[in-house]
PDB file of N, CA and C in Angstrom:
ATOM      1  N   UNK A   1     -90.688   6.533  25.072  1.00  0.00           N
ATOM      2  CA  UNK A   1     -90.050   7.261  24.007  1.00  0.00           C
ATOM      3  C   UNK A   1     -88.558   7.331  24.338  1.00  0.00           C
ATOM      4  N   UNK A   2     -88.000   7.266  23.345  1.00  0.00           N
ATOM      5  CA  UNK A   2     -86.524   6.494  23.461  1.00  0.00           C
ATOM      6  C   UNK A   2     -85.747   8.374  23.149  1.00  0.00           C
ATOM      7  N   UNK A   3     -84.934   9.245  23.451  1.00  0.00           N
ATOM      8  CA  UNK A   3     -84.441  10.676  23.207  1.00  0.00           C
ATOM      9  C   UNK A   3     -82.742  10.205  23.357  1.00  0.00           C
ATOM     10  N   UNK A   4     -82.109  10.193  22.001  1.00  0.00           N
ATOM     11  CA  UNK A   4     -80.674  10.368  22.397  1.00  0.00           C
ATOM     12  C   UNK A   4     -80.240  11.927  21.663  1.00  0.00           C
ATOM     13  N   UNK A   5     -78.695  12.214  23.008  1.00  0.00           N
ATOM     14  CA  UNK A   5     -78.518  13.291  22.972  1.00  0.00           C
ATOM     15  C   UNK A   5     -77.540  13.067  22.778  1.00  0.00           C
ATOM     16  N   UNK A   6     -76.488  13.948  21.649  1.00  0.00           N
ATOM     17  CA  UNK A   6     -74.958  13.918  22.017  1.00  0.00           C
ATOM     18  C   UNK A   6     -74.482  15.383  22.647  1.00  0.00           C
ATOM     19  N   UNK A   7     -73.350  14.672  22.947  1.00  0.00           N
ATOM     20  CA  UNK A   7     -72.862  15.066  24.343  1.00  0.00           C
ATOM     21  C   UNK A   7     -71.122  15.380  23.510  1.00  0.00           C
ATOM     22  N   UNK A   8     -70.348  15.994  22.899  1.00  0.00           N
ATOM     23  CA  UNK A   8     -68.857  15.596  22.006  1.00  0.00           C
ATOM     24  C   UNK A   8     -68.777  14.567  21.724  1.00  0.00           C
ATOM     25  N   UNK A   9     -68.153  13.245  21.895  1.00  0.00           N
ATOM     26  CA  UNK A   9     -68.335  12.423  20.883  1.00  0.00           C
ATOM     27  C   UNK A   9     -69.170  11.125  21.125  1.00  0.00           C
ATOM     28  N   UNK A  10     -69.924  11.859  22.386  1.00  0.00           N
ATOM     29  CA  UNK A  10     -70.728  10.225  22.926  1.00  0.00           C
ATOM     30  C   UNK A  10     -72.148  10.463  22.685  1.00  0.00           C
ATOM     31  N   UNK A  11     -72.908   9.236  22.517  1.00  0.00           N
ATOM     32  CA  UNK A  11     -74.121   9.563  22.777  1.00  0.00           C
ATOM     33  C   UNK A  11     -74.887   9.149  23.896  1.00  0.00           C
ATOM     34  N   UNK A  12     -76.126   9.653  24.660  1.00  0.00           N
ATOM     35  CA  UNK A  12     -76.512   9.856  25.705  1.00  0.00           C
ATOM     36  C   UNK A  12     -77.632   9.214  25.298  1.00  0.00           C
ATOM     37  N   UNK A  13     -78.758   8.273  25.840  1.00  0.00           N
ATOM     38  CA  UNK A  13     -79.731   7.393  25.536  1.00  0.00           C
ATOM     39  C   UNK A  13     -80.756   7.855  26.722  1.00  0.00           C
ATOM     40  N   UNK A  14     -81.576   8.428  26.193  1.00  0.00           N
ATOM     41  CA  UNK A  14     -82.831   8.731  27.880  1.00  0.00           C
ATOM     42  C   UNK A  14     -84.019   7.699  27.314  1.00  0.00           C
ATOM     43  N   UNK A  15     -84.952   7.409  28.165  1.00  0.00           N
ATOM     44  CA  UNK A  15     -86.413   6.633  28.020  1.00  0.00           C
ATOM     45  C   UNK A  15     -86.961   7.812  28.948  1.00  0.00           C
ATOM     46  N   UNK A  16     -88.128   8.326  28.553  1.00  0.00           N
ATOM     47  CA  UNK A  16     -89.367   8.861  29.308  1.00  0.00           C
ATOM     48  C   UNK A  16     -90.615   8.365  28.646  1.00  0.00           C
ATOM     49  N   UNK A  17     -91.630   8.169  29.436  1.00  0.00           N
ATOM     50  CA  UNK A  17     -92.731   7.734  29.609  1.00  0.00           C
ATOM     51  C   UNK A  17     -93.774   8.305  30.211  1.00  0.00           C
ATOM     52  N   UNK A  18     -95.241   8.259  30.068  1.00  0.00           N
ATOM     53  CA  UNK A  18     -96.389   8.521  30.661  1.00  0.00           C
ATOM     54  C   UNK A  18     -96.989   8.033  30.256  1.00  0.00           C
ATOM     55  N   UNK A  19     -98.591   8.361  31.017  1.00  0.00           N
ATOM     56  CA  UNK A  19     -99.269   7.107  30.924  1.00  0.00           C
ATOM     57  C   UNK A  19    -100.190   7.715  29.904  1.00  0.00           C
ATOM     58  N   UNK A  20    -100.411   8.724  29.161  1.00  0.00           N
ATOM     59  CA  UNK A  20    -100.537   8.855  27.763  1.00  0.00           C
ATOM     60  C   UNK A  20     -99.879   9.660  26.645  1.00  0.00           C
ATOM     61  N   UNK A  21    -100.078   9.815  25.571  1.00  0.00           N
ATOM     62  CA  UNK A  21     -99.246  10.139  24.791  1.00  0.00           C
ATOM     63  C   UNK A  21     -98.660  11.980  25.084  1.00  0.00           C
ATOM     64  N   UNK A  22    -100.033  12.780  25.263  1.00  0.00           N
ATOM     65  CA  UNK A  22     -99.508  13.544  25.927  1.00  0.00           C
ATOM     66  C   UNK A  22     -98.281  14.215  27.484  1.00  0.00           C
ATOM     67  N   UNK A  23     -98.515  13.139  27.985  1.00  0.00           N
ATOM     68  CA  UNK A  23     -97.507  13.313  29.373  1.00  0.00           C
ATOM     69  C   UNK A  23     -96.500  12.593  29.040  1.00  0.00           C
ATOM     70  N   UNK A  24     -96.044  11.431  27.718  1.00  0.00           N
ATOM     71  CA  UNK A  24     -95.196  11.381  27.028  1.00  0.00           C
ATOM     72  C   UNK A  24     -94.360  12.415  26.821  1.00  0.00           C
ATOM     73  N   UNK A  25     -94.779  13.025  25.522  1.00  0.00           N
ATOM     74  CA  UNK A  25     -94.434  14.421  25.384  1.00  0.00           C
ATOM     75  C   UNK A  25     -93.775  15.286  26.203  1.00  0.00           C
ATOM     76  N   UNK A  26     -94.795  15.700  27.162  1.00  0.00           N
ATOM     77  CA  UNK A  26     -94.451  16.344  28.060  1.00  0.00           C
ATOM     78  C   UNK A  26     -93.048  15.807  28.916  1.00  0.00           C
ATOM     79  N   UNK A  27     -92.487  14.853  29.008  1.00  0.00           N
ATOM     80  CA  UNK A  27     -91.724  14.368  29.701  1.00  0.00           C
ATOM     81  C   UNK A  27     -90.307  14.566  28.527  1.00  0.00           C
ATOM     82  N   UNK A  28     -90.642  14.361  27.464  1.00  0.00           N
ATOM     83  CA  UNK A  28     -89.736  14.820  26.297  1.00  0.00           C
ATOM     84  C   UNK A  28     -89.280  16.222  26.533  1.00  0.00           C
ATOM     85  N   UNK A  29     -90.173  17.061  26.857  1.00  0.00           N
ATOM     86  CA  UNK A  29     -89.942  18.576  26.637  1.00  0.00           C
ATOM     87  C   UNK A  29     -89.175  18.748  27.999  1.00  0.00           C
ATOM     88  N   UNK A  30     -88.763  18.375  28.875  1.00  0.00           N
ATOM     89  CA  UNK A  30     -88.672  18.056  30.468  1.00  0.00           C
ATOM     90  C   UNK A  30     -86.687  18.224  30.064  1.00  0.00           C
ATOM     91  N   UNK A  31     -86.307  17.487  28.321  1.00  0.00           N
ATOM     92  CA  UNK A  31     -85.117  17.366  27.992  1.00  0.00           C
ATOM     93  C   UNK A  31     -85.049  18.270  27.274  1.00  0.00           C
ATOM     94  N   UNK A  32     -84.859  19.679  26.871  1.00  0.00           N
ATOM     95  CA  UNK A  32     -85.269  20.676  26.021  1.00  0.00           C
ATOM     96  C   UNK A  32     -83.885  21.036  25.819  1.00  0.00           C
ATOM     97  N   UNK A  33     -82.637  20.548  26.039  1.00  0.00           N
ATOM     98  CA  UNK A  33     -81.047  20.911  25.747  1.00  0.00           C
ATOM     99  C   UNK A  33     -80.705  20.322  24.659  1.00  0.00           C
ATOM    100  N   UNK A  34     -80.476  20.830  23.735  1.00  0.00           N
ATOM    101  CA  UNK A  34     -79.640  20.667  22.455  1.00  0.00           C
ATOM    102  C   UNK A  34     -78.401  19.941  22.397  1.00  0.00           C
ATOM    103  N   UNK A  35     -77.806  19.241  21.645  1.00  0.00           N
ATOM    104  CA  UNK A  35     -76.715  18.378  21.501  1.00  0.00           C
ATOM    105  C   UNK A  35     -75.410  19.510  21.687  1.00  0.00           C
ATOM    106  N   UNK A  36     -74.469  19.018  22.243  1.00  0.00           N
ATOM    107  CA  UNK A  36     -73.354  19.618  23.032  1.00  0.00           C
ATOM    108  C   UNK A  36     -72.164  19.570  22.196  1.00  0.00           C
ATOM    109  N   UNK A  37     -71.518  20.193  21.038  1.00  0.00           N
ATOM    110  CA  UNK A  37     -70.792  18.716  19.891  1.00  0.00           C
ATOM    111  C   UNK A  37     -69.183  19.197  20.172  1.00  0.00           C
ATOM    112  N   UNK A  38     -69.038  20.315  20.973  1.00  0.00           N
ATOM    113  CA  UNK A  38     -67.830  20.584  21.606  1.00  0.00           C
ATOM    114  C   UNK A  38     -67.356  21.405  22.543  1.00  0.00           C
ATOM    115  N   UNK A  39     -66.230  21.361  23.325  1.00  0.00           N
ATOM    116  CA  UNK A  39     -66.108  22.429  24.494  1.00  0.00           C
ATOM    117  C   UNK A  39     -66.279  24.019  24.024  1.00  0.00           C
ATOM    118  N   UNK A  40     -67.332  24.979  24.534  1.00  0.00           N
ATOM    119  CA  UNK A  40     -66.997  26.430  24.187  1.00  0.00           C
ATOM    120  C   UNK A  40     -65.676  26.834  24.494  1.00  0.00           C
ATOM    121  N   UNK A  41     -64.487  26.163  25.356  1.00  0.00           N
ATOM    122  CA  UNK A  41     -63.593  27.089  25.800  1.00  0.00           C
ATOM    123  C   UNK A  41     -62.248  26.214  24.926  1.00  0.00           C
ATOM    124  N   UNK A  42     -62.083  25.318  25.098  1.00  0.00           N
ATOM    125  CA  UNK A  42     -61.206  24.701  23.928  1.00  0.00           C
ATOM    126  C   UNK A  42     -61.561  24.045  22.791  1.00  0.00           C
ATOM    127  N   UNK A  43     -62.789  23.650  22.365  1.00  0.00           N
ATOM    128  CA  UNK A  43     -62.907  23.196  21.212  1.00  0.00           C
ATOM    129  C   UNK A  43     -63.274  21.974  20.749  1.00  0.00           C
ATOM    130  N   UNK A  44     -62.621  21.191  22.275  1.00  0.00           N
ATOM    131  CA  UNK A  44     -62.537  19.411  22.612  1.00  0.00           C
ATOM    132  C   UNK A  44     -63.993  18.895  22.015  1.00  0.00           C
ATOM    133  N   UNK A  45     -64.200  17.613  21.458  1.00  0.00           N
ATOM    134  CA  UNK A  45     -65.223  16.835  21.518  1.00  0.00           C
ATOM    135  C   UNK A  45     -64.826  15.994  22.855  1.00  0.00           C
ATOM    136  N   UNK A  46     -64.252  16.223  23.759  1.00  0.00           N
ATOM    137  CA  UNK A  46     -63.939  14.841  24.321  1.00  0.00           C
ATOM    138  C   UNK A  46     -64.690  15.263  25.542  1.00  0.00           C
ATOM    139  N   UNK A  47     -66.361  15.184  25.698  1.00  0.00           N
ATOM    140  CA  UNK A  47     -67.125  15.621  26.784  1.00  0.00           C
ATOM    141  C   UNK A  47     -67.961  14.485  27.530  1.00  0.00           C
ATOM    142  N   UNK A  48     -67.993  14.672  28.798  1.00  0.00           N
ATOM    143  CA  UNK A  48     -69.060  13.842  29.297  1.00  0.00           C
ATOM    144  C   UNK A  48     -69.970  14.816  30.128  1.00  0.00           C
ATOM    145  N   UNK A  49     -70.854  13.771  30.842  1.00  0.00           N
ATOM    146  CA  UNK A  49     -71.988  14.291  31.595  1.00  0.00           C
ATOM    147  C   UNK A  49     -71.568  13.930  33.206  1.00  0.00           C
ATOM    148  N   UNK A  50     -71.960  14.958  33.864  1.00  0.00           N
ATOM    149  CA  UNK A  50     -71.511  14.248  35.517  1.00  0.00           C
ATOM    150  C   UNK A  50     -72.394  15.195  36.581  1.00  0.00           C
ATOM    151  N   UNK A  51     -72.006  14.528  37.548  1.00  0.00           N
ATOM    152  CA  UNK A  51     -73.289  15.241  38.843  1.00  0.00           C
ATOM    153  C   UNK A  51     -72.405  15.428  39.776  1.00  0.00           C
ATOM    154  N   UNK A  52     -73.015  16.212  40.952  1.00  0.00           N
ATOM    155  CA  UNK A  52     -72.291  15.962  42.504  1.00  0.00           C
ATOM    156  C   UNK A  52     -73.535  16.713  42.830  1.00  0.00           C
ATOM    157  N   UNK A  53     -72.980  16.846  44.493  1.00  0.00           N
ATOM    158  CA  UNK A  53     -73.969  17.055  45.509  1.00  0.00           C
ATOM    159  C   UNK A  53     -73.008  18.202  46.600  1.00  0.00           C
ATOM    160  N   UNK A  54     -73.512  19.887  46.391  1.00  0.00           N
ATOM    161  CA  UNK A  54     -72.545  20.079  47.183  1.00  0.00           C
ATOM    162  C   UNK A  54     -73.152  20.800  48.422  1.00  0.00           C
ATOM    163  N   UNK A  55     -72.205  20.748  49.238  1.00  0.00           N
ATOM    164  CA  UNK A  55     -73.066  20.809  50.905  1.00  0.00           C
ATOM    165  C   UNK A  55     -74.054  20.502  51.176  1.00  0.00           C
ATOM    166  N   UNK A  56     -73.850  18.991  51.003  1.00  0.00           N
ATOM    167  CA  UNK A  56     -74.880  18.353  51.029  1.00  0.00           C
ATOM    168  C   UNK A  56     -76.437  18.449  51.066  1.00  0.00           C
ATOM    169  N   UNK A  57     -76.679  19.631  50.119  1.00  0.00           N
ATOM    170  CA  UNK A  57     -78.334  19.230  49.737  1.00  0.00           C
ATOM    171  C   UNK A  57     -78.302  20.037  48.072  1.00  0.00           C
ATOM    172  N   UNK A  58     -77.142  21.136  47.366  1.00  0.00           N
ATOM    173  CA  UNK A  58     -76.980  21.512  45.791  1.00  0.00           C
ATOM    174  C   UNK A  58     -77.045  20.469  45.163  1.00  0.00           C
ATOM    175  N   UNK A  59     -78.059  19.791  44.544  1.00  0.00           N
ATOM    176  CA  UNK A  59     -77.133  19.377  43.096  1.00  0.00           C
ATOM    177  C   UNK A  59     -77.402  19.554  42.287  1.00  0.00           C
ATOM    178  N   UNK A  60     -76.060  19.741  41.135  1.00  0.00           N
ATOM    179  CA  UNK A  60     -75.643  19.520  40.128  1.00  0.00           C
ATOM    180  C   UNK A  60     -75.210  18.861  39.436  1.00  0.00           C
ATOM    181  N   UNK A  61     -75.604  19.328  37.447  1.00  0.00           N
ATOM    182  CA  UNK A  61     -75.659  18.260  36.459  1.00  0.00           C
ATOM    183  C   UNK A  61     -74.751  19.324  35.800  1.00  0.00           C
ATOM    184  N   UNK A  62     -73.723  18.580  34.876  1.00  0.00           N
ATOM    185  CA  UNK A  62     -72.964  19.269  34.175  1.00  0.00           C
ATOM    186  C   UNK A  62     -72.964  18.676  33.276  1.00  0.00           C
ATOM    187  N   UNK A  63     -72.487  19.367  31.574  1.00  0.00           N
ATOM    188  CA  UNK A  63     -71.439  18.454  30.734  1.00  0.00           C
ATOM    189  C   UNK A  63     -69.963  19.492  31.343  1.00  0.00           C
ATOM    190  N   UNK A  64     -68.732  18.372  31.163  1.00  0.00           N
ATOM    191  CA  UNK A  64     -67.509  18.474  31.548  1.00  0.00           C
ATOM    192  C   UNK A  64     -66.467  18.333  30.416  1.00  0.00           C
ATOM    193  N   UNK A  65     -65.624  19.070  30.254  1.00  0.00           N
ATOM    194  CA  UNK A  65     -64.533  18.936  29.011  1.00  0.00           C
ATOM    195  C   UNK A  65     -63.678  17.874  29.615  1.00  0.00           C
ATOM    196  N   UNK A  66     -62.991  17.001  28.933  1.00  0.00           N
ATOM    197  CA  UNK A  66     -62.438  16.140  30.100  1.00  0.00           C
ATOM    198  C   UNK A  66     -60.766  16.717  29.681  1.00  0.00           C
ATOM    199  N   UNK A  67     -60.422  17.189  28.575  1.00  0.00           N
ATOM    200  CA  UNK A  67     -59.329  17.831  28.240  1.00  0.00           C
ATOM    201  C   UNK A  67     -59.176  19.394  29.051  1.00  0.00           C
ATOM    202  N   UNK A  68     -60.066  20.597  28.481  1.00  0.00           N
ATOM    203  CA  UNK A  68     -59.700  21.628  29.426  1.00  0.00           C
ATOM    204  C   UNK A  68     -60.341  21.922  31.271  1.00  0.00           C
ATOM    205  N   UNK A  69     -60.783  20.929  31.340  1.00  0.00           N
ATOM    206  CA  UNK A  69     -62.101  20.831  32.573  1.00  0.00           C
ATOM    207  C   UNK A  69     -63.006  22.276  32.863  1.00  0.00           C
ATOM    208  N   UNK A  70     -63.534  22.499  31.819  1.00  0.00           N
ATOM    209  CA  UNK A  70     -64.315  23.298  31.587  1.00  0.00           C
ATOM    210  C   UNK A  70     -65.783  22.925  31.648  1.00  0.00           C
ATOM    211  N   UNK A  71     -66.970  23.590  32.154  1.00  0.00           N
ATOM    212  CA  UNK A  71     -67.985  23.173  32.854  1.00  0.00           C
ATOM    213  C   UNK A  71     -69.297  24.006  32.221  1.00  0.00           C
ATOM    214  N   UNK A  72     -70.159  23.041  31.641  1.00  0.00           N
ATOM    215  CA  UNK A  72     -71.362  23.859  31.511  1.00  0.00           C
ATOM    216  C   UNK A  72     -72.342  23.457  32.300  1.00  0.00           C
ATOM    217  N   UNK A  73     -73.051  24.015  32.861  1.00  0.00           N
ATOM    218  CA  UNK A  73     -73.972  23.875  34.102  1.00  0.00           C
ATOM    219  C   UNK A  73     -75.261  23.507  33.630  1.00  0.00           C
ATOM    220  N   UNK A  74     -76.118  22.415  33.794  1.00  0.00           N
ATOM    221  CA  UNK A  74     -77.603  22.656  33.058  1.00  0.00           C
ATOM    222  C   UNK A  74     -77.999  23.228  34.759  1.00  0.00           C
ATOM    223  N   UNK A  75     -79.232  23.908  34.401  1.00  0.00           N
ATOM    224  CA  UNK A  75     -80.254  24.711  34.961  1.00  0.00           C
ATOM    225  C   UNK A  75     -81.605  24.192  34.999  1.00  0.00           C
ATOM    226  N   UNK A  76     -82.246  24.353  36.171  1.00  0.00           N
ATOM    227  CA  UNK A  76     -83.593  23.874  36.154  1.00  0.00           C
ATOM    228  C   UNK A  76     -84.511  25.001  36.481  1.00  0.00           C
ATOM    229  N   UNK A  77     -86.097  25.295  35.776  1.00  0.00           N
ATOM    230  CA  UNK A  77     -86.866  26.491  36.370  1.00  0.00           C
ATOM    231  C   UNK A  77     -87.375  26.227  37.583  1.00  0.00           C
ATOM    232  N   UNK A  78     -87.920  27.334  38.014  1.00  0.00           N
ATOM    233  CA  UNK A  78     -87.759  27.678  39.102  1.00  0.00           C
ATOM    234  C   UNK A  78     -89.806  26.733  39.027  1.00  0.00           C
ATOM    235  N   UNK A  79     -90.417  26.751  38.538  1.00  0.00           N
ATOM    236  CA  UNK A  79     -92.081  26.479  38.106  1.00  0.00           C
ATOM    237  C   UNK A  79     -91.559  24.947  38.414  1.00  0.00           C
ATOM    238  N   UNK A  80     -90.575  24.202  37.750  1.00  0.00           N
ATOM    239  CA  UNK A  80     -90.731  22.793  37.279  1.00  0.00           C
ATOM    240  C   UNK A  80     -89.402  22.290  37.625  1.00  0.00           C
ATOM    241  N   UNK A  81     -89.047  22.029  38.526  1.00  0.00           N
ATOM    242  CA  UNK A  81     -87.415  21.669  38.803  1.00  0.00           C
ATOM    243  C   UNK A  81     -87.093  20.223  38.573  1.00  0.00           C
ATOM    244  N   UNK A  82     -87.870  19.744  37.569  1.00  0.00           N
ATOM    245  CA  UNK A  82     -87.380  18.341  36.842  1.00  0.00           C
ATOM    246  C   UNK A  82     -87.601  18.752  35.060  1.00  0.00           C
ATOM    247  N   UNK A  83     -87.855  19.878  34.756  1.00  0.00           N
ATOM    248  CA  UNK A  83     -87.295  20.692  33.175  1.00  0.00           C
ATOM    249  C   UNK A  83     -85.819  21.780  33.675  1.00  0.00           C
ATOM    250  N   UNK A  84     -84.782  20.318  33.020  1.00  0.00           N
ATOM    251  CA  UNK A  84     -83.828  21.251  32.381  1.00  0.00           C
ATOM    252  C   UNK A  84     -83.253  21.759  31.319  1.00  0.00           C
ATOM    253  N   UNK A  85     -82.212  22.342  31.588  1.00  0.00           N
ATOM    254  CA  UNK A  85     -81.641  23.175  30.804  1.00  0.00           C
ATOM    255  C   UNK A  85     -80.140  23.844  30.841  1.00  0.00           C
ATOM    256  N   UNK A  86     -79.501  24.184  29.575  1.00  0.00           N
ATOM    257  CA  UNK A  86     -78.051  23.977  29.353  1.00  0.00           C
ATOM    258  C   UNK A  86     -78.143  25.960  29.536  1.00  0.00           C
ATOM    259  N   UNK A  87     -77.321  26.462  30.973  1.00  0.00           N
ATOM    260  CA  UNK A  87     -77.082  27.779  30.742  1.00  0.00           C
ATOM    261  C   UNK A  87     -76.809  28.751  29.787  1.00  0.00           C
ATOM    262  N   UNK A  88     -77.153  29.755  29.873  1.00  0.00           N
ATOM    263  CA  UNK A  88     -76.447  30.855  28.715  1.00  0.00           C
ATOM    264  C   UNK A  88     -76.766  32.079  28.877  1.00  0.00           C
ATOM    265  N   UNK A  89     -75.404  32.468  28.353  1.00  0.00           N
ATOM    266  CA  UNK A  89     -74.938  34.147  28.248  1.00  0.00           C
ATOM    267  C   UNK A  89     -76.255  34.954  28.259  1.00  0.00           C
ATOM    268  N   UNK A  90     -76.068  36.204  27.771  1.00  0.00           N
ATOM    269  CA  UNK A  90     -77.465  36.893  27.556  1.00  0.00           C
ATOM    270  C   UNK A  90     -76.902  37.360  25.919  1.00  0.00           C
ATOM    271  N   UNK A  91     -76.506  36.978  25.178  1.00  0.00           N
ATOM    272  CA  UNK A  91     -75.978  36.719  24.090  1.00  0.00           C
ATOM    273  C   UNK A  91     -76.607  35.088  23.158  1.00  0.00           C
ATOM    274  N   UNK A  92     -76.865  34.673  24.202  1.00  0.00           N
ATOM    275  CA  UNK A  92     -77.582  32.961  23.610  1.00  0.00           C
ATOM    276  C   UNK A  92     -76.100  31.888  23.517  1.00  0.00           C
ATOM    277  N   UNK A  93     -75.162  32.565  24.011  1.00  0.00           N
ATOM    278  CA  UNK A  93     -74.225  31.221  23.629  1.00  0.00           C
ATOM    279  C   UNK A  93     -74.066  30.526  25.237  1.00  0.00           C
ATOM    280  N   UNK A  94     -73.607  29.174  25.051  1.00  0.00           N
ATOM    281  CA  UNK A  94     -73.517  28.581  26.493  1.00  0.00           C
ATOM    282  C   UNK A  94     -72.224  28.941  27.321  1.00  0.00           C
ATOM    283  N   UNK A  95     -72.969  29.127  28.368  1.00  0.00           N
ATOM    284  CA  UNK A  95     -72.423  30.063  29.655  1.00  0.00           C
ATOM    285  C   UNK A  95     -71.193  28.694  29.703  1.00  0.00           C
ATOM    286  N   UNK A  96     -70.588  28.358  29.533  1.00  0.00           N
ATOM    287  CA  UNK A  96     -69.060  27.247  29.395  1.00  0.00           C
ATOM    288  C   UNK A  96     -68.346  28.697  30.927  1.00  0.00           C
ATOM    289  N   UNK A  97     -67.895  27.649  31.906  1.00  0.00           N
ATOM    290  CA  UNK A  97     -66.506  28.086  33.110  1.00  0.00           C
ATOM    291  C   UNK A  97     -65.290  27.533  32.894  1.00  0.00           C
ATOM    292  N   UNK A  98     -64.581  27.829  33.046  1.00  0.00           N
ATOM    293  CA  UNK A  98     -63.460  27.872  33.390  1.00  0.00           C
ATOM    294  C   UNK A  98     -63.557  27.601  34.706  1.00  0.00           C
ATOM    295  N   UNK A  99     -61.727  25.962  34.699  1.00  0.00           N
ATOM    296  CA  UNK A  99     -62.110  25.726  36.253  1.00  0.00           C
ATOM    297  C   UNK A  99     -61.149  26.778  36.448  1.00  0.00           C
ATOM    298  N   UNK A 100     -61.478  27.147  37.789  1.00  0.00           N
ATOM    299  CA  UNK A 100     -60.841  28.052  38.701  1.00  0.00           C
ATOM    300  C   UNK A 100     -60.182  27.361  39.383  1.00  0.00           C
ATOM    301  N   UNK A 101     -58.771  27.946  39.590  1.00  0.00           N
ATOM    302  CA  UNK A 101     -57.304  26.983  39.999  1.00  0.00           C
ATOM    303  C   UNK A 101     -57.766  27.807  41.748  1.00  0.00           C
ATOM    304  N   UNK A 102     -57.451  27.188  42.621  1.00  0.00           N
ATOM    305  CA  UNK A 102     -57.245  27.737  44.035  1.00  0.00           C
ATOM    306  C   UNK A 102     -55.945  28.440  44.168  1.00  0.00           C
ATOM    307  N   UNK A 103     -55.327  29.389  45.016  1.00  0.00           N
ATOM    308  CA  UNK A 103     -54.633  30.233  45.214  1.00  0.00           C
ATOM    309  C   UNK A 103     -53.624  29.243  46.191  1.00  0.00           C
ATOM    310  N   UNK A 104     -52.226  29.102  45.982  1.00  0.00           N
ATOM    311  CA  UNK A 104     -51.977  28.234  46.849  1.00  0.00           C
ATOM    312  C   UNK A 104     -50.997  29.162  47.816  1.00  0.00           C
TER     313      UNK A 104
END
């Protein structure tokens, strides 16, 4: 099963599979984040998707503003840590950071 996602102005192409139609599915629901169509903190469509690895064993999946570098974090549960998910407020809107400048 073929799942594209947009992301601001790109689109994102996933394949998941199982070995029947149900664990299909199930592997669909695994992508349960909604299309991203601009930065919460400036407005930008101009977003991508990106990862890192920090101290060496965190990682993280983001979408990234590439104009204000503003960061939304997807989240994984704690039951299933290959179902994610795009953070949020306790309001329902997405938890979007602000990068934080270092103190020089």
């Amino acid at each position: 099963m073929m799942i594209t996602k947009r992301i601001g102005r790109r689109q994102f192409h996933f394949t998941v599979q199982g070995s029947n139609f149900h664990e299909t599915v199930a592997e669909y629901d695994r992508l349960s984040f909604p299309d991203v169509p601009t930065c919460g903190l400036c407005g930008s469509d101009n977003l991508d998707l990106t990862s890192r690895v920090a101290q060496d064993k965190f990682k993280y999946t983001s979408v990234k503003c590439i104009d204000c570098r503003g960061d939304l974090t997807f989240g994984k549960t704690q039951k299933d840590d290959q179902t994610v998910f795009l953070r949020r407020r306790e309001n329902g809107d997405f938890d979007w950071k602000a990068l934080e400048k270092a103190d020089k």
